[in-house]
PDB file of N, CA and C in Angstrom:
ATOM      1  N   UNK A   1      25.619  -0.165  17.930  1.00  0.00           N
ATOM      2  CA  UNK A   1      25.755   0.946  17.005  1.00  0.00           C
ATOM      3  C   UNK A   1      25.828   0.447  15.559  1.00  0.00           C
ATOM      4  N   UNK A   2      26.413  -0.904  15.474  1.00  0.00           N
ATOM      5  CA  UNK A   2      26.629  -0.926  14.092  1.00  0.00           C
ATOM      6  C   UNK A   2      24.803  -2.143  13.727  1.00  0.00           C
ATOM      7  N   UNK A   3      24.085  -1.999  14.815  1.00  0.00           N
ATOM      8  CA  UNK A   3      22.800  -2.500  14.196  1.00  0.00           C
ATOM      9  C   UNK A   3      22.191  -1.438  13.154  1.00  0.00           C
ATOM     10  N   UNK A   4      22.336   0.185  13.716  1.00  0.00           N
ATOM     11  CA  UNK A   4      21.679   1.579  13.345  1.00  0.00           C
ATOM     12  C   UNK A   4      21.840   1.419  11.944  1.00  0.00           C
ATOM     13  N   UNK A   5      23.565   0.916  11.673  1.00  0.00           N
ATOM     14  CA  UNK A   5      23.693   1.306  10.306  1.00  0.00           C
ATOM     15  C   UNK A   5      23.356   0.161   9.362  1.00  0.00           C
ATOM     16  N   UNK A   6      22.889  -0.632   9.985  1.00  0.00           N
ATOM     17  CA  UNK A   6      21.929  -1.765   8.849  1.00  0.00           C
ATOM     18  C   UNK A   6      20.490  -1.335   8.584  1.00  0.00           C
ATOM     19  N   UNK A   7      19.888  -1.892  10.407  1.00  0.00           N
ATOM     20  CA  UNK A   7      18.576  -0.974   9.890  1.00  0.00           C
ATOM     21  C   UNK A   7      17.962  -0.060   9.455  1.00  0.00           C
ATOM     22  N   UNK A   8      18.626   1.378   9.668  1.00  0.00           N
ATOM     23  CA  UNK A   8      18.028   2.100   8.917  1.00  0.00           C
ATOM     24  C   UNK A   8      17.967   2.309   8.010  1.00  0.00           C
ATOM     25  N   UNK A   9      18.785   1.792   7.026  1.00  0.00           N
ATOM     26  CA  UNK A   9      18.774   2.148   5.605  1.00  0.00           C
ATOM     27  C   UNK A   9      17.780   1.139   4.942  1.00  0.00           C
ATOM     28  N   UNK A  10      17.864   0.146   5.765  1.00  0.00           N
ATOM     29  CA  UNK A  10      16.760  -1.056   5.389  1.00  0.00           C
ATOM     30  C   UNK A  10      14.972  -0.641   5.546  1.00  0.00           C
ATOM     31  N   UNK A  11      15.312   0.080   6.971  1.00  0.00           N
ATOM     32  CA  UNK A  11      13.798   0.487   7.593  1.00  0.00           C
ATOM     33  C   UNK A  11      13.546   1.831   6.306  1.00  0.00           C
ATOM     34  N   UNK A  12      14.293   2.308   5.611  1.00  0.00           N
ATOM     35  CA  UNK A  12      13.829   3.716   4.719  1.00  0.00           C
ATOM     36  C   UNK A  12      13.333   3.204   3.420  1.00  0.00           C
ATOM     37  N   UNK A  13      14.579   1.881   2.857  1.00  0.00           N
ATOM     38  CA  UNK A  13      14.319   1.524   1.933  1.00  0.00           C
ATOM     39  C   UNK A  13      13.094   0.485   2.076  1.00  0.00           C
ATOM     40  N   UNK A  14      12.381   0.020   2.661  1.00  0.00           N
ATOM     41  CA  UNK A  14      11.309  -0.867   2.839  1.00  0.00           C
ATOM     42  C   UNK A  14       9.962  -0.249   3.052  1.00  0.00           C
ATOM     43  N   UNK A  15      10.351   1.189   3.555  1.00  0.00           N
ATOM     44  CA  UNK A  15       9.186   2.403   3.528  1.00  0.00           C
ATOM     45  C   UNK A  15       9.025   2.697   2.283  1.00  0.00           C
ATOM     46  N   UNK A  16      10.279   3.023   1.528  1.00  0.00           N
ATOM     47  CA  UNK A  16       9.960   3.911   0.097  1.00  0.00           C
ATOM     48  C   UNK A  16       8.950   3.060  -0.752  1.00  0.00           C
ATOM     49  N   UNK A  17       9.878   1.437  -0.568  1.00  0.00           N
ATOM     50  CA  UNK A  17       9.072   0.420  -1.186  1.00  0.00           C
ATOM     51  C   UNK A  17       7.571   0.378  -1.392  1.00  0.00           C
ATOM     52  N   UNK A  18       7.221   0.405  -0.236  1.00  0.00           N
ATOM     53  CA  UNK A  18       5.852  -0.002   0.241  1.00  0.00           C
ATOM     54  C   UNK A  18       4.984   1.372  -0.023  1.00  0.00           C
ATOM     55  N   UNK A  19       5.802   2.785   0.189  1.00  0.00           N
ATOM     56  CA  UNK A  19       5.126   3.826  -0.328  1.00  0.00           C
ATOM     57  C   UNK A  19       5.065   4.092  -2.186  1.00  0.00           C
ATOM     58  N   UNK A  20       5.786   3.278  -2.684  1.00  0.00           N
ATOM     59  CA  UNK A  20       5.953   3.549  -4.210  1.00  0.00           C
ATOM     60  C   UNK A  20       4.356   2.422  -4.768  1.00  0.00           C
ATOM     61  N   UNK A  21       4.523   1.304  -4.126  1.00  0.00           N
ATOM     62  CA  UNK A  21       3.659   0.055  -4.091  1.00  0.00           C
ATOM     63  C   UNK A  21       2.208   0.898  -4.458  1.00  0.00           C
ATOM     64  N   UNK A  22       1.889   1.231  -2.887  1.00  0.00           N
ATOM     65  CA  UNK A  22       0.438   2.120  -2.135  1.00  0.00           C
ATOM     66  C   UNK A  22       0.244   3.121  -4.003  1.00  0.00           C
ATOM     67  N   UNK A  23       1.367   4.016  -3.936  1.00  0.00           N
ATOM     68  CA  UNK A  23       0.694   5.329  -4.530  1.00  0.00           C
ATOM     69  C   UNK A  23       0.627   4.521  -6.071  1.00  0.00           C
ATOM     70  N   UNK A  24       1.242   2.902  -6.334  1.00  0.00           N
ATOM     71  CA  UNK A  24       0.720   2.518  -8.040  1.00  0.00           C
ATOM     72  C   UNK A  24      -0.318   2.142  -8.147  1.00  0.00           C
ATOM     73  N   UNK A  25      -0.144   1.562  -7.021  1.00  0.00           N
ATOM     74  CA  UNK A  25      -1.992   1.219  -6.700  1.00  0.00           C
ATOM     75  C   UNK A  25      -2.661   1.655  -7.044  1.00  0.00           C
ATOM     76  N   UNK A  26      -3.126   2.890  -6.181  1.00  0.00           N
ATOM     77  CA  UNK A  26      -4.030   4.053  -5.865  1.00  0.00           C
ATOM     78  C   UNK A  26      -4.013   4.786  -7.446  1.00  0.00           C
ATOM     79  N   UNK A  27      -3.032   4.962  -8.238  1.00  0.00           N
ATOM     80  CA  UNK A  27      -2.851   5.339  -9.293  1.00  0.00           C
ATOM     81  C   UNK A  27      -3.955   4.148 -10.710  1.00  0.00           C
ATOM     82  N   UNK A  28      -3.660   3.181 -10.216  1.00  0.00           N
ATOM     83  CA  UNK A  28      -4.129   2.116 -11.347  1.00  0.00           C
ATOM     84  C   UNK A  28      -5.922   1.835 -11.021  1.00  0.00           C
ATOM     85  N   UNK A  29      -6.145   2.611  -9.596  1.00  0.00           N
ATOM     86  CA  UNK A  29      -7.743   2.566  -9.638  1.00  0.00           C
ATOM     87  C   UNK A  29      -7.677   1.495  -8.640  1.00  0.00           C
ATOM     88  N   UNK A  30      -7.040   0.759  -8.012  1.00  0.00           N
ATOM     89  CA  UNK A  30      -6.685  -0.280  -7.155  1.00  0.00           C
ATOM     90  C   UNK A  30      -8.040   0.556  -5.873  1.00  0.00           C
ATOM     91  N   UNK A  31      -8.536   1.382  -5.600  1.00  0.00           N
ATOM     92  CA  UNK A  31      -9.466   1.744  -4.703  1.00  0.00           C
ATOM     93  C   UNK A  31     -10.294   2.254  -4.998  1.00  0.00           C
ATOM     94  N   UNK A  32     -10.614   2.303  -6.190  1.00  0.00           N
ATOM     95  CA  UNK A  32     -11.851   3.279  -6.696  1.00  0.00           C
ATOM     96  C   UNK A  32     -13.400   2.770  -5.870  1.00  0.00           C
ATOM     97  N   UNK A  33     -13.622   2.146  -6.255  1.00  0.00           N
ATOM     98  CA  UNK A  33     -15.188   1.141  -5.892  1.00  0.00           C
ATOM     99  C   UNK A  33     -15.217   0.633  -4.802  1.00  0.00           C
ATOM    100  N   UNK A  34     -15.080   0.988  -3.674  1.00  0.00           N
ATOM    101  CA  UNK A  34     -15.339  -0.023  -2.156  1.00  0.00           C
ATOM    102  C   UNK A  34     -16.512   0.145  -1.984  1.00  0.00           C
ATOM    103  N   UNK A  35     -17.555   0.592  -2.164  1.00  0.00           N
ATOM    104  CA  UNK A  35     -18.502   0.642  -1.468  1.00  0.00           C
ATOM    105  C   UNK A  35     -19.895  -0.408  -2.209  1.00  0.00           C
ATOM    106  N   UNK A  36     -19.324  -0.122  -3.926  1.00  0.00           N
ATOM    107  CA  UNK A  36     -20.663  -1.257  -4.650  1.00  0.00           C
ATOM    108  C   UNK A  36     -20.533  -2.329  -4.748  1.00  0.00           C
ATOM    109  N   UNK A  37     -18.765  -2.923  -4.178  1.00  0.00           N
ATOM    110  CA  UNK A  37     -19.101  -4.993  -4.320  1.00  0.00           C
ATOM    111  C   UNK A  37     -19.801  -5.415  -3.524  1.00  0.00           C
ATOM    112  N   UNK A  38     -20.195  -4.855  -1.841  1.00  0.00           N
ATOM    113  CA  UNK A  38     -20.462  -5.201  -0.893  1.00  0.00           C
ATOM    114  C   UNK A  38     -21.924  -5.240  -0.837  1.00  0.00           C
ATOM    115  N   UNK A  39     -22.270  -3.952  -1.254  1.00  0.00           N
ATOM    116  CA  UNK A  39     -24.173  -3.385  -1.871  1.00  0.00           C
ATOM    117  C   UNK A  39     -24.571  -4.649  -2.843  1.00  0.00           C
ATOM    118  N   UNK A  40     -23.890  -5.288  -3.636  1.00  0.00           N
ATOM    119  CA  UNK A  40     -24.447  -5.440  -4.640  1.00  0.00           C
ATOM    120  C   UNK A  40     -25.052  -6.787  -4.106  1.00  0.00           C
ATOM    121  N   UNK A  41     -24.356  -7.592  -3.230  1.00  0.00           N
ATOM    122  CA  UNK A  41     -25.193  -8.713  -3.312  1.00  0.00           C
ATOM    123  C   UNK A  41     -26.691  -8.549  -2.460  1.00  0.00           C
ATOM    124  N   UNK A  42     -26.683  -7.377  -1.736  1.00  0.00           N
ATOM    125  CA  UNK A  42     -27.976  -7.224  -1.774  1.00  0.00           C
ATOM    126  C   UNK A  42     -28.806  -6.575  -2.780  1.00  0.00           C
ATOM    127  N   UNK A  43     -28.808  -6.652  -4.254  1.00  0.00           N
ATOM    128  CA  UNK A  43     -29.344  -6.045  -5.352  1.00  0.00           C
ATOM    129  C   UNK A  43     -29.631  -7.462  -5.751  1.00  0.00           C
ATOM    130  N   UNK A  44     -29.114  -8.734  -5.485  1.00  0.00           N
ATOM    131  CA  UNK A  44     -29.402  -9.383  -6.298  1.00  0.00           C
ATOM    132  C   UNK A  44     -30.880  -9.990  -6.073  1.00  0.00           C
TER     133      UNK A  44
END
């Protein structure tokens, strides 16, 4: 019982983390372009 009250606050705070991470990302353009690095070396 007293594992519950470690991990979970750990398992929420390591989610928020990783969800704050994802959405600065996604915010800074971190995914915009997947599809033309891959195309391009066949352009060359």
């Amino acid at each position: 019982m007293n594992a519950i009250f470690f991990l979970l606050p750990a398992a929420v705070l390591l989610g928020a983390t990783f969800a704050f991470l994802f959405l600065k990302a996604a915010k800074d353009g971190q995914f915009e372009d997947l599809d033309d690095p891959p195309e391009r070396i066949l352009h060359d």
